[in-house]
Protein backbone atom coordinates (compact mmCIF):
# COMPACT_ATOMS: atom_id res chain seq x y z
CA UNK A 1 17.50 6.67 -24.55
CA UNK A 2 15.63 3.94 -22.52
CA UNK A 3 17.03 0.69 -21.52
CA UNK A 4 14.93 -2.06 -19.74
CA UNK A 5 15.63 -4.94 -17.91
CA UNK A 6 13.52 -7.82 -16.19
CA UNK A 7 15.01 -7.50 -13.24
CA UNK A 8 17.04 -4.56 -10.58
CA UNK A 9 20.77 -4.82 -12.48
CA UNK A 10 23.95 -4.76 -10.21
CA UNK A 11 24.80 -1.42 -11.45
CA UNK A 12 21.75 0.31 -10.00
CA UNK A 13 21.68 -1.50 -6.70
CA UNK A 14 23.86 0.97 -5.00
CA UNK A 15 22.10 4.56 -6.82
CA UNK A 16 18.81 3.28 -5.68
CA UNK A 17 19.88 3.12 -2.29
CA UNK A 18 21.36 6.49 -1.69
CA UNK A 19 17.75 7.74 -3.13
CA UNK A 20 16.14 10.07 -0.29
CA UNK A 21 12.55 9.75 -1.91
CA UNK A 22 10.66 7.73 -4.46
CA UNK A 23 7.15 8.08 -6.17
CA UNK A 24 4.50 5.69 -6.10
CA UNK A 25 1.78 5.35 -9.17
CA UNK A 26 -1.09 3.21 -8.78
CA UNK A 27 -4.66 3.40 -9.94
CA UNK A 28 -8.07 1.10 -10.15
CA UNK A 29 -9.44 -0.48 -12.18
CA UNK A 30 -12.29 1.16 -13.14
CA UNK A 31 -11.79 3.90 -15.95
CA UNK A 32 -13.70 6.16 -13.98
CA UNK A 33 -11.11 6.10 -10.78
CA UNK A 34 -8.15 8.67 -9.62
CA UNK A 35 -4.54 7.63 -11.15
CA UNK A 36 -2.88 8.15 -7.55
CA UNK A 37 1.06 9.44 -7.72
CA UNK A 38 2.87 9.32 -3.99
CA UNK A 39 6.06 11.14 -3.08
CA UNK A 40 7.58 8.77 -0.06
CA UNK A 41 10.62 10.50 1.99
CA UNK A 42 12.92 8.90 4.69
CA UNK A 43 14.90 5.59 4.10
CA UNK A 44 12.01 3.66 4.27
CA UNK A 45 12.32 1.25 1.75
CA UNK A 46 14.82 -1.53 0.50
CA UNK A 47 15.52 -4.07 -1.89
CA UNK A 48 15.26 -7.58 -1.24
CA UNK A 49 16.22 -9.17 -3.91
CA UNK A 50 16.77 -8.77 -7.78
CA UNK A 51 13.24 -9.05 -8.08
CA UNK A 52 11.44 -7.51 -4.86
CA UNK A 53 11.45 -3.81 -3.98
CA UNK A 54 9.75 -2.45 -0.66
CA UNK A 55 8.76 0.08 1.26
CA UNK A 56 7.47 1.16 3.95
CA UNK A 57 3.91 3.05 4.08
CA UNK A 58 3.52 5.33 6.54
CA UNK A 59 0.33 6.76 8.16
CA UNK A 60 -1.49 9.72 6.51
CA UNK A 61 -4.65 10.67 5.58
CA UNK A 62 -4.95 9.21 1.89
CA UNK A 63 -4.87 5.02 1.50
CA UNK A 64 -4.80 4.96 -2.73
CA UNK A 65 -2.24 2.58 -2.63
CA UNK A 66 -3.46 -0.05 -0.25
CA UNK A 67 -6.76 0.08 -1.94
CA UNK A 68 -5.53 -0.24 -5.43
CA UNK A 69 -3.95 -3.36 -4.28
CA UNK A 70 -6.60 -4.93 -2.70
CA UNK A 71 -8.71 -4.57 -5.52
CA UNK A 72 -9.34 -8.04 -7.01
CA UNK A 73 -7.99 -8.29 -10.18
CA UNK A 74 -5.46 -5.31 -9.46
CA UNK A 75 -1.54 -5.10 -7.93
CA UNK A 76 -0.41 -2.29 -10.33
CA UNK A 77 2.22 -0.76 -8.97
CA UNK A 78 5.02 1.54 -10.39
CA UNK A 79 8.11 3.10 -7.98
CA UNK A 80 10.14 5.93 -10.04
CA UNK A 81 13.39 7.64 -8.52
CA UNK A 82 15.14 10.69 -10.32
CA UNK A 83 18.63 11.74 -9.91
CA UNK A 84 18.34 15.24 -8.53
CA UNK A 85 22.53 15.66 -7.86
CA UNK A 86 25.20 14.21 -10.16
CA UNK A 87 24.69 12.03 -13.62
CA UNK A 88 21.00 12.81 -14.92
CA UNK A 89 18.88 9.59 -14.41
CA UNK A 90 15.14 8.34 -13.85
CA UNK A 91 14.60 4.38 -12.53
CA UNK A 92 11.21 2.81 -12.66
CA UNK A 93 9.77 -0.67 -11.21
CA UNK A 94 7.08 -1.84 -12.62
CA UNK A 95 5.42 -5.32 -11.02
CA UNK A 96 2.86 -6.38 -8.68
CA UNK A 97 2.62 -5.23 -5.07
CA UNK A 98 1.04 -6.60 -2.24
CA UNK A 99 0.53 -4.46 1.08
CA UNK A 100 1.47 -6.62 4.17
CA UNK A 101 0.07 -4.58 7.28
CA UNK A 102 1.04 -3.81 10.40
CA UNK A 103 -0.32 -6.19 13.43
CA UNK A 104 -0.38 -9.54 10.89
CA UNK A 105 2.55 -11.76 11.26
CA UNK A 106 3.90 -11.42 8.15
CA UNK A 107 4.55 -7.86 8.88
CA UNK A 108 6.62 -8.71 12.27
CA UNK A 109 8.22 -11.43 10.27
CA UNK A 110 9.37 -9.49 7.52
CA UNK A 111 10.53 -6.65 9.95
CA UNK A 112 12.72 -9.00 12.31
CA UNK A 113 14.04 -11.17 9.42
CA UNK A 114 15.29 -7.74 7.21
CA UNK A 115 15.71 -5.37 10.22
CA UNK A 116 13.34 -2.89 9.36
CA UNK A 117 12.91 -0.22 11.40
CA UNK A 118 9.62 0.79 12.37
CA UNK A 119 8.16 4.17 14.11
CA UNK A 120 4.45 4.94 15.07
CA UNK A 121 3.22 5.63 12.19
CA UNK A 122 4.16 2.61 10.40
CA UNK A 123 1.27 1.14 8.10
CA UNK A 124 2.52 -1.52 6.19
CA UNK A 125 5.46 -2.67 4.33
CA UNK A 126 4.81 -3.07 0.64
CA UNK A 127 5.84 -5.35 -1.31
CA UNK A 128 6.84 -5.02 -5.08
CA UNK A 129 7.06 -8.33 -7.34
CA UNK A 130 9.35 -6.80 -9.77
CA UNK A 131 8.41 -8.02 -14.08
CA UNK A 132 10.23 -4.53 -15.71
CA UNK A 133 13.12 -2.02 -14.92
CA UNK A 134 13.25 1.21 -16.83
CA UNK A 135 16.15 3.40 -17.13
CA UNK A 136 15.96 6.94 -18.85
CA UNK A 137 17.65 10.18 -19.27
CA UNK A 138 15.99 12.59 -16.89
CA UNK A 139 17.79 15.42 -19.22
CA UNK A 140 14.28 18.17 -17.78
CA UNK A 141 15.05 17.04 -14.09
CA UNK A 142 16.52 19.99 -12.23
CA UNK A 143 19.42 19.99 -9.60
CA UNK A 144 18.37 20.13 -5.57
CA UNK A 145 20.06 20.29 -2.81
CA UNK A 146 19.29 17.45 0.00
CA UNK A 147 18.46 19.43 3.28
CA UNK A 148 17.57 16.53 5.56
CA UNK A 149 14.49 14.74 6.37
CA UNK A 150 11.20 15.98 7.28
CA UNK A 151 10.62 15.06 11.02
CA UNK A 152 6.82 16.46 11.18
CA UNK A 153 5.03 13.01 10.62
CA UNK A 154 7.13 11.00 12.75
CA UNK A 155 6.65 13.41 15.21
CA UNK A 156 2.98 13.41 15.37
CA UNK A 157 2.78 9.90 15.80
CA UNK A 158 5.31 9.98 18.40
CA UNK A 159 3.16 11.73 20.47
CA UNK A 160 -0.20 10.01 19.19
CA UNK A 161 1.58 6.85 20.13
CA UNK A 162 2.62 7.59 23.64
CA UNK A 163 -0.54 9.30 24.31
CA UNK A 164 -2.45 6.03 23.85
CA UNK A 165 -0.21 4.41 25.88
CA UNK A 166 -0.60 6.55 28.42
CA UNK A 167 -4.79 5.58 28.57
CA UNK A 168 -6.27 7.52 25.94
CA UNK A 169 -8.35 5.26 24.14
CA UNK A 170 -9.08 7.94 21.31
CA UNK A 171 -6.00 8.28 20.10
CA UNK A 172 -5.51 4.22 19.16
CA UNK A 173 -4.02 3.91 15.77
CA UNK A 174 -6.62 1.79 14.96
CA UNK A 175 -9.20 4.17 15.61
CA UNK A 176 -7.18 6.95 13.58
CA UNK A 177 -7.07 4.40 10.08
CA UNK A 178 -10.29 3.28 10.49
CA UNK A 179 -11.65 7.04 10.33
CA UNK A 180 -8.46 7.73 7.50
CA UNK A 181 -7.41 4.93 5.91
CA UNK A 182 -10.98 3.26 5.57
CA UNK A 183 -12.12 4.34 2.12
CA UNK A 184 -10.04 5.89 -1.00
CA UNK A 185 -11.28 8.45 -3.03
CA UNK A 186 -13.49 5.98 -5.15
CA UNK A 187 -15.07 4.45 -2.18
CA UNK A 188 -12.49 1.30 -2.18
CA UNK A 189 -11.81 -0.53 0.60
CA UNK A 190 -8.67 0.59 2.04
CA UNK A 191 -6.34 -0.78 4.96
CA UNK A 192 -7.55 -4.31 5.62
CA UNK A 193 -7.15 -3.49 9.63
CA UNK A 194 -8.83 0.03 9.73
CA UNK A 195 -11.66 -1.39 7.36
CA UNK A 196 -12.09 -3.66 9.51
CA UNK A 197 -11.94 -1.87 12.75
CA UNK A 198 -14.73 0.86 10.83
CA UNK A 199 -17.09 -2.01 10.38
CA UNK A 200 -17.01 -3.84 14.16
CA UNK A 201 -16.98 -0.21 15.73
CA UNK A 202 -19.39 2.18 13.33
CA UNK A 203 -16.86 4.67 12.58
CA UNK A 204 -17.61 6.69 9.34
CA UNK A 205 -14.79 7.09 6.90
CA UNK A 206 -13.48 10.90 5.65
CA UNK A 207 -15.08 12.13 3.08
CA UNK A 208 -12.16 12.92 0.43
CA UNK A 209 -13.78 14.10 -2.39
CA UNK A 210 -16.57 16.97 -3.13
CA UNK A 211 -19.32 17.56 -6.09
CA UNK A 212 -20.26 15.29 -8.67
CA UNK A 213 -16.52 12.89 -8.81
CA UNK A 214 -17.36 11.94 -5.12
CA UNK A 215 -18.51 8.37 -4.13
CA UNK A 216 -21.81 7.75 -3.07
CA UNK A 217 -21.41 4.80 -1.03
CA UNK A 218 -18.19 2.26 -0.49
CA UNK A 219 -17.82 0.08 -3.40
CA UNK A 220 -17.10 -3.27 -3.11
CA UNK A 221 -17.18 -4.76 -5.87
CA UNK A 222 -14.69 -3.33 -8.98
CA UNK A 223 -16.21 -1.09 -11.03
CA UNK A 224 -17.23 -2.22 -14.76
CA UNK A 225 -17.69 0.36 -17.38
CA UNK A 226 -20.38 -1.47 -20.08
CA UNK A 227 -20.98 0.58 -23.44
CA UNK A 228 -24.11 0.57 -25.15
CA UNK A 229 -22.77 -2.14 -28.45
CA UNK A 230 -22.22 -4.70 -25.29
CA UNK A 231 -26.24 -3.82 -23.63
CA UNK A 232 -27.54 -3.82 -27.59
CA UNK A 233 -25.50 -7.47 -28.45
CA UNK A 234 -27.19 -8.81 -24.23
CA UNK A 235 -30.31 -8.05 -25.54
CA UNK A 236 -29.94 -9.33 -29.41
CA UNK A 237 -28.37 -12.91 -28.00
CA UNK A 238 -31.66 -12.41 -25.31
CA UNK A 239 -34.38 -12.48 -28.49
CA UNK A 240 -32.68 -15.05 -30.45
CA UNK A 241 -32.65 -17.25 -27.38
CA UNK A 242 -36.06 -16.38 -26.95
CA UNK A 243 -37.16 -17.37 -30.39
CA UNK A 244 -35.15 -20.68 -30.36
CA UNK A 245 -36.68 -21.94 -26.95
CA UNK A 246 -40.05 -20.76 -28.36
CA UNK A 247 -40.10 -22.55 -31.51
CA UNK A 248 -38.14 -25.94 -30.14
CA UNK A 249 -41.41 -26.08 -27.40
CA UNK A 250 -44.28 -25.49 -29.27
CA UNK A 251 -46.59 -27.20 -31.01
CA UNK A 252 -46.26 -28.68 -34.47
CA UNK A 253 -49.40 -26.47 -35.69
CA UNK A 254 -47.87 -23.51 -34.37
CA UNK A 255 -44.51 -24.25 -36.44
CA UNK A 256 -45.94 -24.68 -39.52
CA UNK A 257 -48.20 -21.45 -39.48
CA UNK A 258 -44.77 -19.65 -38.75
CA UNK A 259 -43.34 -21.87 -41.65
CA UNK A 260 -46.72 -20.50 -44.17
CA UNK A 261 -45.29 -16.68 -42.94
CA UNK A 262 -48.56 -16.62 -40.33
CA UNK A 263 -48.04 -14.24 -37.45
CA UNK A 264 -49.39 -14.97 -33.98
CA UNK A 265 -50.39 -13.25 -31.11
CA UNK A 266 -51.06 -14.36 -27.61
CA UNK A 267 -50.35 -18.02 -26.41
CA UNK A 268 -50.77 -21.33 -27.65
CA UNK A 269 -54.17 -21.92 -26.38
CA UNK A 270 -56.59 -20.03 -28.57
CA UNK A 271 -53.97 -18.44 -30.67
CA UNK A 272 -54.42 -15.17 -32.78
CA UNK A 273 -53.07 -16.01 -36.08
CA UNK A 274 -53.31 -13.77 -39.13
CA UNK A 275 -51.45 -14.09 -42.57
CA UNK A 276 -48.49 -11.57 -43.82
């Protein structure tokens, strides 16, 4: 049975972090978008207070989240953690994040003043404004066993990291999100810094998605879906404006022939008029 809270409750302070992963849900606004679920490994991520959650985002080749939460208008954010040893269980936050990237001060701030650590491929550290907790069962989840952490990613950054530091221009971070972490799948700006980057040094973004669901250019403006009742009611209100402006300026011969059910074509001057 579910039990929800406004805020992260004593009790699950502790179980939350001894979690070795978490999922991240976002999506955009526009019904025609990708819902975007992200499995996030390593003990990247904390809680600051009752009600703020973060996390750290590390590098890859997908930026869902960052653009869902740029989008104007947007912030959804949901992080879910399942029990996969002991007492069955399944947490969710709900709230509002905010992305807070690496290279702004904010970022440094935030790392020095919570001692964060960072590695190479840190991204950002987002930030979840917490408005629901959900606890439930998670009677379907299955046992694992915890083998360790993943090391691949970390790795490759490693190397990308010391590589540029060693004079390789090409293998800048900067250059590597601006070509990854430019565009989502819907064509929404993504990372603030590698959008940015794109745009001063013409780098083209990856193209993530194939066939017909693929963008056609970046969008950059949230996308509206209008139905045909909303285009029918534009164009009604249209006509009766239309007639009101038309009758209000013309002249008082012209109103009374409409008044004596006379029809008119053409303008004012050397008006048409025949009876109905």
């Amino acid at each position: 049975m579910g039990v929800y809270y406004e805020t992260i409750p004593d009790s699950m302070r502790a179980w939350i972090l001894e979690q070795k992963m978490l999922w991240v849900g976002s999506a955009p606004l526009s019904g025609e978008g990708h819902i975007n679920i992200s499995p996030k490994g390593g003990p990247y991520f904390g809680i600051v207070d009752e009600r703020t959650f973060y996390f750290m985002d590390l590098t890859g080749s997908g930026v869902e989240t960052h653009a869902h939460l740029h989008e104007p208008g947007n912030g959804r954010l949901c992080v879910m953690f399942m029990a996969f040893e002991g007492p069955p269980k399944i947490i969710r936050l709900w709230g509002t994040g905010r992305p807070v990237e690496n290279g702004t001060k904010e970022f440094d701030d935030f790392v020095a003043k919570h001692d964060v650590k960072t590695i190479p491929g840190s991204r950002s550290i987002i930030l979840l404004d917490i408005h629901q907790v959900g606890s439930s069962c998670g009677f379907s989840v299955p046992y694992y066993d915890f083998k360790g952490y993943r090391t691949i990613l970390n790795d490759f950054f490693k190397k990308k990291d010391k590589a540029f530091n060693g004079g390789k221009e090409a293998e800048s971070m900067d250059r590597y999100w601006a070509y990854k972490s430019q565009l989502s799948i819907d064509g929404l700006p993504g990372m603030k810094r590698g959008y940015e980057y794109a745009q001063k040094n013409g780098i083209a973004p990856l193209k993530k998605m194939i066939g017909p669901y693929a963008p056609k250019a970046p969008r950059t403006i949230k996308g509206v879906t209008v139905s045909p009742i909303h285009l029918f009611l534009v164009a009604l209100l249209s006509f009766i404006i239309g007639v009101v402006l038309t009758v209000s300026l013309a002249p008082p011969e012209v109103v009374r022939q409409i008044q004596y059910k006379e029809a008119f074509i053409g303008g004012f001057n050397g008006t048409s008029v025949f009876n109905i």
